[in-house]
PDB file of N, CA and C in Angstrom:
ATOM      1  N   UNK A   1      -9.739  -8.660 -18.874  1.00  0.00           N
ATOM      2  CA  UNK A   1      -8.689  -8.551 -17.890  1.00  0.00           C
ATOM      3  C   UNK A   1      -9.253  -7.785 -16.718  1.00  0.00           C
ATOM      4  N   UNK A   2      -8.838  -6.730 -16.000  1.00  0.00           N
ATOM      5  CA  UNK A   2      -9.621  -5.760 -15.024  1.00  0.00           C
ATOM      6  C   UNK A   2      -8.392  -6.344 -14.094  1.00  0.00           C
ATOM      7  N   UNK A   3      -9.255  -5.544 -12.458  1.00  0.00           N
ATOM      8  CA  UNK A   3      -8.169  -5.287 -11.582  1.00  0.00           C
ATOM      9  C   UNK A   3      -7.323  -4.347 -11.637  1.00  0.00           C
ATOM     10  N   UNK A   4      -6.623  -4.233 -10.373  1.00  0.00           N
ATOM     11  CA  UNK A   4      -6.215  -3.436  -9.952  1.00  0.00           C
ATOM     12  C   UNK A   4      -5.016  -3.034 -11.067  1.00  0.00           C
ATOM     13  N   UNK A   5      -5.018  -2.014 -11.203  1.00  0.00           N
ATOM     14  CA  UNK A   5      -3.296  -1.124 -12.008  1.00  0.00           C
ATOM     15  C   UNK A   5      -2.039  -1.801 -11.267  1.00  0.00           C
ATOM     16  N   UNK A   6      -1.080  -2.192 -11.450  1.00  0.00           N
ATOM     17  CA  UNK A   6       0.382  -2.413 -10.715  1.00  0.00           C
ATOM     18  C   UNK A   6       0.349  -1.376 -10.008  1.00  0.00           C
ATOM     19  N   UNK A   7       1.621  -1.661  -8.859  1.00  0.00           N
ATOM     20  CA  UNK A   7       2.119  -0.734  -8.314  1.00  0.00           C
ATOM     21  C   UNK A   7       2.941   1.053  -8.868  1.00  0.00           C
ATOM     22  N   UNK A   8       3.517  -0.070  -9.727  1.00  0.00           N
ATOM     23  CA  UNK A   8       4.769   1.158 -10.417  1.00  0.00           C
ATOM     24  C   UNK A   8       3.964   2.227 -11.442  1.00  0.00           C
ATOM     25  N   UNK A   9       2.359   0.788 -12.022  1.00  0.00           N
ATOM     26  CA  UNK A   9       1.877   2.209 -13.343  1.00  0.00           C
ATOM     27  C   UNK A   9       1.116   2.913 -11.904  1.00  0.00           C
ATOM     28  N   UNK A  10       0.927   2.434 -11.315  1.00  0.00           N
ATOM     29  CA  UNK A  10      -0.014   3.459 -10.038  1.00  0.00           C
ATOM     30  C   UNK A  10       0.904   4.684  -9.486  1.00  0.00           C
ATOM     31  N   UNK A  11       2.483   4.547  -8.889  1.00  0.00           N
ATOM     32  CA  UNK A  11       2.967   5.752  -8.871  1.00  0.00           C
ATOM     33  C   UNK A  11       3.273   6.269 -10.091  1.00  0.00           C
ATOM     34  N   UNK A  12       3.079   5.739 -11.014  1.00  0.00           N
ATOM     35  CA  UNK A  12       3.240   6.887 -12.778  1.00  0.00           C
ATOM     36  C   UNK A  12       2.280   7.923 -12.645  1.00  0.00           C
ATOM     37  N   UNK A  13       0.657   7.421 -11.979  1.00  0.00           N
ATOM     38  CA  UNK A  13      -0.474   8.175 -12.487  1.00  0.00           C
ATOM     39  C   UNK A  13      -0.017   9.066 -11.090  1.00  0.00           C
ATOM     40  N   UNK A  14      -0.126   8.591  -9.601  1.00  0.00           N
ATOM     41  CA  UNK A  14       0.165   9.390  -8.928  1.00  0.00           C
ATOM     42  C   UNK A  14       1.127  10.517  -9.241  1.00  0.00           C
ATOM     43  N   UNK A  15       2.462  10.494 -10.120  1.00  0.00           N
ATOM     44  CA  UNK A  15       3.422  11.441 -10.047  1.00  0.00           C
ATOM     45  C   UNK A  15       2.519  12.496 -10.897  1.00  0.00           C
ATOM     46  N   UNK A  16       1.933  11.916 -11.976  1.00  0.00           N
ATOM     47  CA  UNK A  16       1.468  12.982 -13.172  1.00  0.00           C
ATOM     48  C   UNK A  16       0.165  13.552 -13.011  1.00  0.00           C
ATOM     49  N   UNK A  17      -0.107  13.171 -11.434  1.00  0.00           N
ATOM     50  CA  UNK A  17      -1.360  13.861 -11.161  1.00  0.00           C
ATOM     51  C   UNK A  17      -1.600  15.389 -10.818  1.00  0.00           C
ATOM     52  N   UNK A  18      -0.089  15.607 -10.369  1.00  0.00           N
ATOM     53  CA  UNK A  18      -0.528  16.612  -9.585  1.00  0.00           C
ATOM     54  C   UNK A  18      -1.332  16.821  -8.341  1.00  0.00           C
ATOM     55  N   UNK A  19      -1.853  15.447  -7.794  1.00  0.00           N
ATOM     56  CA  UNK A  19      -2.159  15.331  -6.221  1.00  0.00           C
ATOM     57  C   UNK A  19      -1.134  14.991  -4.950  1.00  0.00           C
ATOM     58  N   UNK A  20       0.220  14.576  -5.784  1.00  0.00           N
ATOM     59  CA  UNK A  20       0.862  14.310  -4.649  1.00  0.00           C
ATOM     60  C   UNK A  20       2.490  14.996  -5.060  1.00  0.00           C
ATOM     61  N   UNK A  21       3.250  15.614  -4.120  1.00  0.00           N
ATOM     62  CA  UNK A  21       4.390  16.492  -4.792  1.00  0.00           C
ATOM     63  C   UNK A  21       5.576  15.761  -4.203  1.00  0.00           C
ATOM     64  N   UNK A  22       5.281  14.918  -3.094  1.00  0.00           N
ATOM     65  CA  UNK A  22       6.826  14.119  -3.316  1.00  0.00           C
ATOM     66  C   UNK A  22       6.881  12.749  -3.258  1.00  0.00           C
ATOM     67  N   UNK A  23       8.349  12.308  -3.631  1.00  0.00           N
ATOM     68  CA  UNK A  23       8.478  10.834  -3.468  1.00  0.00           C
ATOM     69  C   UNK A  23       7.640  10.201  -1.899  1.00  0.00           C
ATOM     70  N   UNK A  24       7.808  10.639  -0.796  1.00  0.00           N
ATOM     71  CA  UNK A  24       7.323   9.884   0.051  1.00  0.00           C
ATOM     72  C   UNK A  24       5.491  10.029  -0.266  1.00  0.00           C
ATOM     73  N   UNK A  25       4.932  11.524  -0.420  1.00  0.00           N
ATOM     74  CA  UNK A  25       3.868  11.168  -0.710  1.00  0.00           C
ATOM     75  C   UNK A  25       3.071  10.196  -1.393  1.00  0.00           C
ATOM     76  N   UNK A  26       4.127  10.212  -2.515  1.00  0.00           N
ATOM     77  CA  UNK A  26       3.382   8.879  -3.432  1.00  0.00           C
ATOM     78  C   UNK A  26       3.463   7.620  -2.841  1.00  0.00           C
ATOM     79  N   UNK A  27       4.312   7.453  -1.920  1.00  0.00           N
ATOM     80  CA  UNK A  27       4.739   5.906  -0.825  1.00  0.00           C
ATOM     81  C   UNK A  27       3.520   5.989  -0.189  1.00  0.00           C
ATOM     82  N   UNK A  28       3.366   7.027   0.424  1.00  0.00           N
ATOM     83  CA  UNK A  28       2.030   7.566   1.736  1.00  0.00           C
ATOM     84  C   UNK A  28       0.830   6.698   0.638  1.00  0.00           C
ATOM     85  N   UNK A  29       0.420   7.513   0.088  1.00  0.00           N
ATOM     86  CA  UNK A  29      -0.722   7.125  -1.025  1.00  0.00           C
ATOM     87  C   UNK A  29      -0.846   5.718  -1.572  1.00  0.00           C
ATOM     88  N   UNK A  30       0.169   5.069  -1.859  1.00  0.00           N
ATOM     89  CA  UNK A  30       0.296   3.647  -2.338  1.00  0.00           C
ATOM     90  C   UNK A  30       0.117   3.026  -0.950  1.00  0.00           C
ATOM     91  N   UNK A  31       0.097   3.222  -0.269  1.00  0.00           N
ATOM     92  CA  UNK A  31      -0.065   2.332   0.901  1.00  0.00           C
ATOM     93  C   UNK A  31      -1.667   2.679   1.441  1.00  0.00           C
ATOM     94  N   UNK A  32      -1.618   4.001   1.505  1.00  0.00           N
ATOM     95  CA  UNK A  32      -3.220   3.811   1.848  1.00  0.00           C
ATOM     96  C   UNK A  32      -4.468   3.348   0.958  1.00  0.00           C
ATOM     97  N   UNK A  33      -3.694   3.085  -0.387  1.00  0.00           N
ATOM     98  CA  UNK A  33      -4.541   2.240  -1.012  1.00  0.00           C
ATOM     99  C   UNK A  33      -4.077   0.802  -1.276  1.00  0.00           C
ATOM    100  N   UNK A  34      -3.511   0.550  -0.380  1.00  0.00           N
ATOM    101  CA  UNK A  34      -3.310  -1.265  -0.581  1.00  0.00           C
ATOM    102  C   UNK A  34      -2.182  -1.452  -1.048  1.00  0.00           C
ATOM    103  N   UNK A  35      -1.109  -0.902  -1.402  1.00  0.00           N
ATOM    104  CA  UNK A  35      -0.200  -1.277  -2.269  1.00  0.00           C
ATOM    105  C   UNK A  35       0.849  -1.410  -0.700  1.00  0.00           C
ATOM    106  N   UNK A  36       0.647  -2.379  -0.409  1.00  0.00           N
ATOM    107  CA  UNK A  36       2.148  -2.909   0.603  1.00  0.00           C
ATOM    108  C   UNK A  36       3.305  -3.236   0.305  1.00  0.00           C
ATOM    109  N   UNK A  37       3.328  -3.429  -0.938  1.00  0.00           N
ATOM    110  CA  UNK A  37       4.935  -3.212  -1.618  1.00  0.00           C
ATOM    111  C   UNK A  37       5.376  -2.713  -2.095  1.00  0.00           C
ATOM    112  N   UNK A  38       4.849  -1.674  -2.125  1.00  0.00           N
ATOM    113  CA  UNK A  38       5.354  -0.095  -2.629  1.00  0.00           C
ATOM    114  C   UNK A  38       6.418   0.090  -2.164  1.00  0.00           C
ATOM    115  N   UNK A  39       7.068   0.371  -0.734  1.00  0.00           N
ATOM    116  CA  UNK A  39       8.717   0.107  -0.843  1.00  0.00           C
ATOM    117  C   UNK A  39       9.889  -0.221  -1.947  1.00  0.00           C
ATOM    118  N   UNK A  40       9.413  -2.162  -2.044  1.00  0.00           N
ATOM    119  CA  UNK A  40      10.187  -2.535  -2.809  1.00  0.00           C
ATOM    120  C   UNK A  40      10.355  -2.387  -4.585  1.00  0.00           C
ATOM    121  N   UNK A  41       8.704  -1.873  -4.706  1.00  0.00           N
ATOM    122  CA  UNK A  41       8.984  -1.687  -6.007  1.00  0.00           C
ATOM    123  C   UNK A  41       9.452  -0.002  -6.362  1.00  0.00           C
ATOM    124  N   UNK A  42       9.421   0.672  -5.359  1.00  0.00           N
ATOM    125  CA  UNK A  42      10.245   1.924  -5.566  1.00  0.00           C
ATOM    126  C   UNK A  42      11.442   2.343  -5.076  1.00  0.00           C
ATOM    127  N   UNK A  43      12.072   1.183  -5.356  1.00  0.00           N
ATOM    128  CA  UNK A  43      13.783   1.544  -4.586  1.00  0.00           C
ATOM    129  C   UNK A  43      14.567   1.482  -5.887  1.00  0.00           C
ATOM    130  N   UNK A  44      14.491   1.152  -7.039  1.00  0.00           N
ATOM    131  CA  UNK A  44      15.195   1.014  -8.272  1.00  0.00           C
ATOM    132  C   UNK A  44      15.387   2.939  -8.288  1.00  0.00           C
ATOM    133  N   UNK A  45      16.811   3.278  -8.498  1.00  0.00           N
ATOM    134  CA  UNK A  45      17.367   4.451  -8.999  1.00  0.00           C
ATOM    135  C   UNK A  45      16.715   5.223  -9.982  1.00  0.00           C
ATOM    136  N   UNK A  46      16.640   4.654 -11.441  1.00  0.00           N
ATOM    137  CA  UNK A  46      16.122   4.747 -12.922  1.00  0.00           C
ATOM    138  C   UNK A  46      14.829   5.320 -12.899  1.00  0.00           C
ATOM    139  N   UNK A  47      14.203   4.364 -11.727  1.00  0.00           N
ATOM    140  CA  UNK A  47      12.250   4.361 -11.411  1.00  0.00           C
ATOM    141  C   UNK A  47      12.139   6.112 -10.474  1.00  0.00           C
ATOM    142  N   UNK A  48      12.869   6.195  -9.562  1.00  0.00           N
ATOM    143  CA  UNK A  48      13.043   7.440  -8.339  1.00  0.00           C
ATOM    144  C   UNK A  48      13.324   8.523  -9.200  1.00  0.00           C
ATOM    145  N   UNK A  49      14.298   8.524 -10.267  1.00  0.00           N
ATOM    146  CA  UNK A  49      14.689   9.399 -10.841  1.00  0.00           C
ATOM    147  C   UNK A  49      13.753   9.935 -11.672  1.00  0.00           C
ATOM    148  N   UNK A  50      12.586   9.022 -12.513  1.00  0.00           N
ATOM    149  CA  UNK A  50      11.628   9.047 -13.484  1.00  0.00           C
ATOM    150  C   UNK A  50      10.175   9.470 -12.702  1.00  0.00           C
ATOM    151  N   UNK A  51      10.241   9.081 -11.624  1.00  0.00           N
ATOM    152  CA  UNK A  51       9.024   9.597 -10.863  1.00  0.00           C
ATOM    153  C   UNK A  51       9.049  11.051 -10.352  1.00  0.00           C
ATOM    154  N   UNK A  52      10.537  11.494 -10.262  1.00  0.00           N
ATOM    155  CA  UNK A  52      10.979  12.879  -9.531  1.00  0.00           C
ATOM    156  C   UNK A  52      10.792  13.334 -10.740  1.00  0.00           C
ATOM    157  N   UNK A  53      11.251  13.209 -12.023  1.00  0.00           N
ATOM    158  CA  UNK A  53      11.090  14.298 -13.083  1.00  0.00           C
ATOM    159  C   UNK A  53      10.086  14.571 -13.207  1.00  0.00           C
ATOM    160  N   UNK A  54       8.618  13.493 -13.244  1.00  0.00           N
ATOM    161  CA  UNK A  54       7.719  13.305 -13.773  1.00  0.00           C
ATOM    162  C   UNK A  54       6.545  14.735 -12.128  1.00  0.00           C
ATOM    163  N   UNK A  55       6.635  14.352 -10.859  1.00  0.00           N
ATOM    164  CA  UNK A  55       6.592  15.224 -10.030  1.00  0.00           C
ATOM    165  C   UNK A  55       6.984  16.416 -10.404  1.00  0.00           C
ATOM    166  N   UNK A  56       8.350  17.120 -11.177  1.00  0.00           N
ATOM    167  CA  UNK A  56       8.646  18.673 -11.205  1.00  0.00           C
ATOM    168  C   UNK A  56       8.089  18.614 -12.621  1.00  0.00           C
ATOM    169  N   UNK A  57       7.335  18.209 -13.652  1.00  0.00           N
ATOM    170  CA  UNK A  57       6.789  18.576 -14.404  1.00  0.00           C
ATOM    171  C   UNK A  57       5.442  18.531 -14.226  1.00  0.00           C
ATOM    172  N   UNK A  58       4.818  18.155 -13.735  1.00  0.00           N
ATOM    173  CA  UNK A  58       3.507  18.106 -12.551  1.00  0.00           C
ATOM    174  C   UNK A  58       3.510  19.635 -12.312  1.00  0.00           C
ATOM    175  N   UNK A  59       4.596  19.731 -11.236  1.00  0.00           N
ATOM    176  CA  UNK A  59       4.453  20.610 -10.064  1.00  0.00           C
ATOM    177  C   UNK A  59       4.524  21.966 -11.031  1.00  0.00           C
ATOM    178  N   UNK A  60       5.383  22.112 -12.188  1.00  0.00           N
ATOM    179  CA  UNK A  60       5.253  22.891 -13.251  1.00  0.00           C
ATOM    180  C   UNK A  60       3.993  23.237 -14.253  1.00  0.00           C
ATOM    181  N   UNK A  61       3.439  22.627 -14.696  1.00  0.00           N
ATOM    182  CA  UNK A  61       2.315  22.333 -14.940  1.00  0.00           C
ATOM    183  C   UNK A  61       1.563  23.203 -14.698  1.00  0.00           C
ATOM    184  N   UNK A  62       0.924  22.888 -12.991  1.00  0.00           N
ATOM    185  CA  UNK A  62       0.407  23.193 -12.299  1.00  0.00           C
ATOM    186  C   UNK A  62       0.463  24.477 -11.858  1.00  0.00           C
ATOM    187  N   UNK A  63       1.414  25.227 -11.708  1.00  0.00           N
ATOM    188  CA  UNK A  63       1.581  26.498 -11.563  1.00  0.00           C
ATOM    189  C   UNK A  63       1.620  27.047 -12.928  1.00  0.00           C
ATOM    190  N   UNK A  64       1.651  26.810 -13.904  1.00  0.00           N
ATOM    191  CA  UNK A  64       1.198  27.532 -14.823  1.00  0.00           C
ATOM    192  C   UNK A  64      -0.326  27.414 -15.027  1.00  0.00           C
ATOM    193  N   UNK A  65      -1.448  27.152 -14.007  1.00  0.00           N
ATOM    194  CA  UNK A  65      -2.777  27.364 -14.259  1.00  0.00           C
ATOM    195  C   UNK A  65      -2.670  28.164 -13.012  1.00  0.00           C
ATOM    196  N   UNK A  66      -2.085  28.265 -11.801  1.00  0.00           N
ATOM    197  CA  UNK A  66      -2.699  29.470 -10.977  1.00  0.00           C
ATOM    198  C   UNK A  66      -2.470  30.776 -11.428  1.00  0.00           C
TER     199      UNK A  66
END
């Protein structure tokens, strides 16, 4: 198989990276890597809501190593 990750598992890895801390960032990022429909595949409620949790447990995370 190979190629590129989807859009949606691509903002999964973005949220749980800890490189990017908000919803638009991860839009910013999907687009500067090619993903031009990043819009439409991040307008579902369920998906925004799951990417924001997934961001404040990140962002949590993360401050427990500084």
């Amino acid at each position: 198989m190979g190629g590129r990750v989807t859009t949606v598992e691509r903002a999964y890895q973005l949220a749980s990276s800890g490189e990017v801390f908000s919803l638009t960032e991860i839009r910013k990022q999907l687009r500067a890597e090619g993903y031009h429909d990043a819009p439409a595949h991040l307008a579902g409620v369920a998906l925004v809501t799951e990417l924001r949790r997934l961001l404040a447990v990140s962002r949590k995370a993360n401050q427990g190593e500084a």
